[in-house]
N, C-alpha and C. Protein backbone atom coordinates (compact mmCIF):
# COMPACT_ATOMS: atom_id res chain seq x y z
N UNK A 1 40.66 -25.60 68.82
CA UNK A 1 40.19 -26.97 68.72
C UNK A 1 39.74 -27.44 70.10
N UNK A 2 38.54 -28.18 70.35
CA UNK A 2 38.12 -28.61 71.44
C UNK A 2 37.90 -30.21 71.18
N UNK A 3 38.13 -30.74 72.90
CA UNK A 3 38.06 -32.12 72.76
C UNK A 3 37.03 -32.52 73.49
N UNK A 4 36.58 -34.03 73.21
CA UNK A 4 35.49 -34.48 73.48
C UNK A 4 35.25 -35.64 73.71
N UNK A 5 35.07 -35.67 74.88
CA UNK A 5 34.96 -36.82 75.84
C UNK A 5 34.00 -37.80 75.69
N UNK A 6 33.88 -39.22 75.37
CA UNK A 6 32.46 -39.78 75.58
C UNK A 6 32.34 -41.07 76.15
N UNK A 7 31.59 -41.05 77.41
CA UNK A 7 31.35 -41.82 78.66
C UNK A 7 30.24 -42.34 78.52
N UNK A 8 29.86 -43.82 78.76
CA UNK A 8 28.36 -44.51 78.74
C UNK A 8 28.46 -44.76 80.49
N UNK A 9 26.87 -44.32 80.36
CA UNK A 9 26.33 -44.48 81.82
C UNK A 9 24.83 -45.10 81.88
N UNK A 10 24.91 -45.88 82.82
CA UNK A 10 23.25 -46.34 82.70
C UNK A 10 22.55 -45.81 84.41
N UNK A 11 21.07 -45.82 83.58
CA UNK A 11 20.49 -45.14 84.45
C UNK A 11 18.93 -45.66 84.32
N UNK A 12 18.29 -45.57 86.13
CA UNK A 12 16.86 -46.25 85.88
C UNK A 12 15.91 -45.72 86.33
N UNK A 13 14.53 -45.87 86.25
CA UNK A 13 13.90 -45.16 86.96
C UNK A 13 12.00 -45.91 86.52
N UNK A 14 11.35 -45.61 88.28
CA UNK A 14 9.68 -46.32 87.88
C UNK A 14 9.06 -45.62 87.26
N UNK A 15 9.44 -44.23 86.48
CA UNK A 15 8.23 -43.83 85.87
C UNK A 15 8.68 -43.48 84.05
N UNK A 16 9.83 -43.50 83.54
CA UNK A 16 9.42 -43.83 82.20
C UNK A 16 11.38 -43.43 81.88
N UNK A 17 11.34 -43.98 80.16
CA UNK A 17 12.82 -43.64 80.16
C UNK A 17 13.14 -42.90 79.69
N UNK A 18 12.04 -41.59 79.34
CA UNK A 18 12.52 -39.87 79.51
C UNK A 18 13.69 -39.86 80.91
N UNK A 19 12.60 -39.80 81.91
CA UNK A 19 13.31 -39.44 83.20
C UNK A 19 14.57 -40.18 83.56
N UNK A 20 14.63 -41.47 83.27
CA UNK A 20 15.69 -42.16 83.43
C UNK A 20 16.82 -41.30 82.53
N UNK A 21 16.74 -40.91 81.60
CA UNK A 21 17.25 -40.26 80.61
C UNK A 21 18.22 -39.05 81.91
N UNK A 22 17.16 -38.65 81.62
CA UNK A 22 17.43 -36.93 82.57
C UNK A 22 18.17 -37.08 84.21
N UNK A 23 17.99 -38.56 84.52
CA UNK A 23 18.88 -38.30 86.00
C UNK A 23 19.99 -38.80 85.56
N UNK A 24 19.98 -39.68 84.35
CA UNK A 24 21.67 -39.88 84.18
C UNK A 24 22.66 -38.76 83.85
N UNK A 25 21.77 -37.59 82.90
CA UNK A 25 22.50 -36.72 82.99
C UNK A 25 22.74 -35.79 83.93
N UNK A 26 21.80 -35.42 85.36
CA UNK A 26 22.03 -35.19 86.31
C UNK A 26 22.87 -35.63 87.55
N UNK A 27 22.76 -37.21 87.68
CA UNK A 27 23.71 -37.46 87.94
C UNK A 27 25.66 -37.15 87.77
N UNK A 28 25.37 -37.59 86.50
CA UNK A 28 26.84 -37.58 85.51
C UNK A 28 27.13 -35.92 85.84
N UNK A 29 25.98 -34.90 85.93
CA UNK A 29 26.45 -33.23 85.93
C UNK A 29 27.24 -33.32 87.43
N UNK A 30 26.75 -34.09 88.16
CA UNK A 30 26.97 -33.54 89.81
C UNK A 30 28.90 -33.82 89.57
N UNK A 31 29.84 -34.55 88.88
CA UNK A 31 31.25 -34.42 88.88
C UNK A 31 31.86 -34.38 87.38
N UNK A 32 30.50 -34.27 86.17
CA UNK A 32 31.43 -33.76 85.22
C UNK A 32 30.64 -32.67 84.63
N UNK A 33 31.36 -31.76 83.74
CA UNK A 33 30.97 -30.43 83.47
C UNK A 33 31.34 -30.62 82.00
N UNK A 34 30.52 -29.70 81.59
CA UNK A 34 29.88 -29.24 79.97
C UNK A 34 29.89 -30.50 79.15
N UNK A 35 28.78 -30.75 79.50
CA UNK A 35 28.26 -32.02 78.87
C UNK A 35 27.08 -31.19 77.64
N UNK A 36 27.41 -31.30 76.95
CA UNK A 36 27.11 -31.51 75.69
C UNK A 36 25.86 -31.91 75.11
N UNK A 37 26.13 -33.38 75.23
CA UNK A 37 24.68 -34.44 74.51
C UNK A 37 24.88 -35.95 74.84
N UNK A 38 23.67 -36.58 75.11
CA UNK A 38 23.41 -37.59 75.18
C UNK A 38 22.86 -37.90 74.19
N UNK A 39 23.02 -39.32 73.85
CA UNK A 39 22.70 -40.11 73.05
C UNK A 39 22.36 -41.55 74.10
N UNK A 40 20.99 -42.08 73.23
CA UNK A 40 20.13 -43.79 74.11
C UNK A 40 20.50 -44.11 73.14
N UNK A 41 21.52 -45.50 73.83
CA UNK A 41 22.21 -46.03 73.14
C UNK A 41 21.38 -47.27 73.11
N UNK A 42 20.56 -47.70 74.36
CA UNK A 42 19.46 -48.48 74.22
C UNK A 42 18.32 -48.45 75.51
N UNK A 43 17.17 -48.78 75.53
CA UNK A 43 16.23 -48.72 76.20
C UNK A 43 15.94 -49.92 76.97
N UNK A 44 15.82 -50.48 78.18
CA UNK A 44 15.12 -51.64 78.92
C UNK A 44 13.98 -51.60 79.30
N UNK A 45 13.16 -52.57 79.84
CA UNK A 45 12.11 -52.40 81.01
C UNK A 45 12.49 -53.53 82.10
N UNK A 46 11.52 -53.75 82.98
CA UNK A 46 11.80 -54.34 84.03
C UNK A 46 9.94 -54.60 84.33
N UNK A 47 9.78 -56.37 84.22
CA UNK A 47 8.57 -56.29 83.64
C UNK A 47 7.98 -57.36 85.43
N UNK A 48 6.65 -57.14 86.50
CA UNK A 48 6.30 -57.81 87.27
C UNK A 48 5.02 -58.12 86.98
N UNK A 49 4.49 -59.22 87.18
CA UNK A 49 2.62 -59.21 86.71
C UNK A 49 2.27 -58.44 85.75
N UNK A 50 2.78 -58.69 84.38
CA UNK A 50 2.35 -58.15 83.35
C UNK A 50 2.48 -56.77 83.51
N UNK A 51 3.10 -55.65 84.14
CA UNK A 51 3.42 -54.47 84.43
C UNK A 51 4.64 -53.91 84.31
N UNK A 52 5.18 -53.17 83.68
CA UNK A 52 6.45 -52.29 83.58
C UNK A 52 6.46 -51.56 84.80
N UNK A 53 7.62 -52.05 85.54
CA UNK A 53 8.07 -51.20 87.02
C UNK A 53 9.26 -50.74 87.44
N UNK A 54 10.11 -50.92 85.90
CA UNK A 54 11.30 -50.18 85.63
C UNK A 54 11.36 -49.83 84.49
N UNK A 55 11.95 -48.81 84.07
CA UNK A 55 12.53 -47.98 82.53
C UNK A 55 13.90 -47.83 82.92
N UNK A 56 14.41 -48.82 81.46
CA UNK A 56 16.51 -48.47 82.09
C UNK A 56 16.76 -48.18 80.75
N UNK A 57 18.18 -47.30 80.83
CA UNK A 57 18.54 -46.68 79.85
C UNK A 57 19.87 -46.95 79.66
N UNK A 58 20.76 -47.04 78.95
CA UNK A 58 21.91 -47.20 78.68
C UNK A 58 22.35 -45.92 77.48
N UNK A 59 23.30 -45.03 78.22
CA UNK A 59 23.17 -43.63 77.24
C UNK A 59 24.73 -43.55 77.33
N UNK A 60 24.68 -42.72 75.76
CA UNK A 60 26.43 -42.02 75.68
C UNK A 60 26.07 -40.42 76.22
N UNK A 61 26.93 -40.24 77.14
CA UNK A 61 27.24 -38.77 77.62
C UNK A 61 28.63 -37.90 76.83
N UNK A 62 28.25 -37.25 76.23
CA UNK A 62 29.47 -36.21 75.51
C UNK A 62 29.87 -34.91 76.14
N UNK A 63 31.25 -34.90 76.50
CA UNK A 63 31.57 -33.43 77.39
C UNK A 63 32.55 -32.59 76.59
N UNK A 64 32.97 -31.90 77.02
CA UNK A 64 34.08 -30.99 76.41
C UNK A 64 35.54 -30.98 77.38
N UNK A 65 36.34 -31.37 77.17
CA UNK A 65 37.60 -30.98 77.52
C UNK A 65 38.19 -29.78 77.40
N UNK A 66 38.32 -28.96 78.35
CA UNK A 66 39.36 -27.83 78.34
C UNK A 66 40.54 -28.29 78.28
């Protein structure tokens, strides 16, 4: 039987909320291990002169417990 951890982390970024996606889980890799799956739990923007100049993400991270 394995256990399973699940941590929300938010994460942002200027060019879209793929990538925002992908550094939260890079981030989150640099001190936790076997992560599993993410899940966007929801999507932001960050809006100046009619322009999107942030993509934020609010994601569940799933790991495995040894």
């Amino acid at each position: 039987m394995s256990i399973v951890k699940v941590i929300e982390v938010m994460a942002n970024s200027p060019e879209s909320w793929e990538d925002a996606t992908r550094k939260a889980v890079k981030q989150a890799g640099k001190t936790i291990k076997n992560i599993r799956s993410v899940y966007v739990k929801e999507q932001t923007a960050v809006v100046r002169n009619e322009e999107i100049t942030e993509y934020r993400v609010n994601v569940k991270l799933s790991f495995q417990i040894n």
